[in-house]
Protein backbone atom coordinates (compact mmCIF):
# COMPACT_ATOMS: atom_id res chain seq x y z
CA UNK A 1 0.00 0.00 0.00
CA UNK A 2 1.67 3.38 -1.29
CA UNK A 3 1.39 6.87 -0.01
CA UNK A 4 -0.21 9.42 -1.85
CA UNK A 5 0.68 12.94 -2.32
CA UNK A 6 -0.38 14.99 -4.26
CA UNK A 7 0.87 18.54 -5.43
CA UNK A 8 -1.32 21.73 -6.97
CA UNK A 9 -0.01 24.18 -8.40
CA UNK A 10 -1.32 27.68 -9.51
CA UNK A 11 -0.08 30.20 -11.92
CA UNK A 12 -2.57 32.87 -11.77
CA UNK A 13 -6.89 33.09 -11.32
CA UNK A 14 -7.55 32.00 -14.57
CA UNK A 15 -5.22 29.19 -15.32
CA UNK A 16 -6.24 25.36 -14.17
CA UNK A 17 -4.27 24.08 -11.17
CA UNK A 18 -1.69 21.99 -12.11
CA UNK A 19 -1.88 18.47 -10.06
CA UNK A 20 1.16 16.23 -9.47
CA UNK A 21 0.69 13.02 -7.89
CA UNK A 22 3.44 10.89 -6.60
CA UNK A 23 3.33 7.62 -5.65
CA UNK A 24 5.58 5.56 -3.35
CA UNK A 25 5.64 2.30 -3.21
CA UNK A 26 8.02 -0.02 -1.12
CA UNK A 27 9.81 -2.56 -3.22
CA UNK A 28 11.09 -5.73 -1.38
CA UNK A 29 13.24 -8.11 -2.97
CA UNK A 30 15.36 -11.25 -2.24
CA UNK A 31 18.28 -8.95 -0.88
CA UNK A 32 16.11 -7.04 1.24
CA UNK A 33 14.61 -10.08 2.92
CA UNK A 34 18.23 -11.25 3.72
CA UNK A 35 19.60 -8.27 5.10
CA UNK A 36 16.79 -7.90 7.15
CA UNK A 37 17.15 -11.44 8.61
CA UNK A 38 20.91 -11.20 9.28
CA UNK A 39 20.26 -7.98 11.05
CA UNK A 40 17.69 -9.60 13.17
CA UNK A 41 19.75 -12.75 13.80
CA UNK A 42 22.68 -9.85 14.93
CA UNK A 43 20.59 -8.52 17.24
CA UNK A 44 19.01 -11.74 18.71
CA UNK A 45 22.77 -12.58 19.25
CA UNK A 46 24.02 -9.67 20.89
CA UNK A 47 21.06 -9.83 23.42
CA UNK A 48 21.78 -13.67 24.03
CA UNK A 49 25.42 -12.67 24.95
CA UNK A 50 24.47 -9.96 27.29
CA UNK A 51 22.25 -12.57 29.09
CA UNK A 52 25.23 -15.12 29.06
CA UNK A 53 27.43 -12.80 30.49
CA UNK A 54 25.06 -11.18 32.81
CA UNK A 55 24.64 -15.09 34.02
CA UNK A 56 27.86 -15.97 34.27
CA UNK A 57 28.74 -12.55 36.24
CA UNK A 58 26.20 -13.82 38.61
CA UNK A 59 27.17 -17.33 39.31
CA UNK A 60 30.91 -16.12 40.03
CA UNK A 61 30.05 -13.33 42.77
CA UNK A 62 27.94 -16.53 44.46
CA UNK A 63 30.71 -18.79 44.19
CA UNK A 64 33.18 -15.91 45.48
């Protein structure tokens, strides 16, 4: 589903408004799909390190 916008333009009270309508729409291909699931994996793996460490930092000040 694309934006719309849309653009008038007038030059002067007896000329027609000039209307300019542009459209956007998102394109998403096979690369797109990728990056965007690498990205998520690198972030899913970052925050299961943090919680590994964040364990780990826990167990040793019991064990100390």
């Amino acid at each position: 589903m694309g934006k719309i916008i849309e653009l008038t333009q007038y030059k002067g009270r007896k000329a027609k408004p000039r209307r300019y309508i542009f459209r956007n729409k998102i394109k998403v291909g096979l690369s797109t799909l990728g990056f965007f699931t690498i990205l998520i994996i690198f972030a899913l793996s970052i925050l299961y390190l943090t919680q590994a460490n964040r364990t780990a930092t826990y167990g040793y000040e019991i064990k100390e």
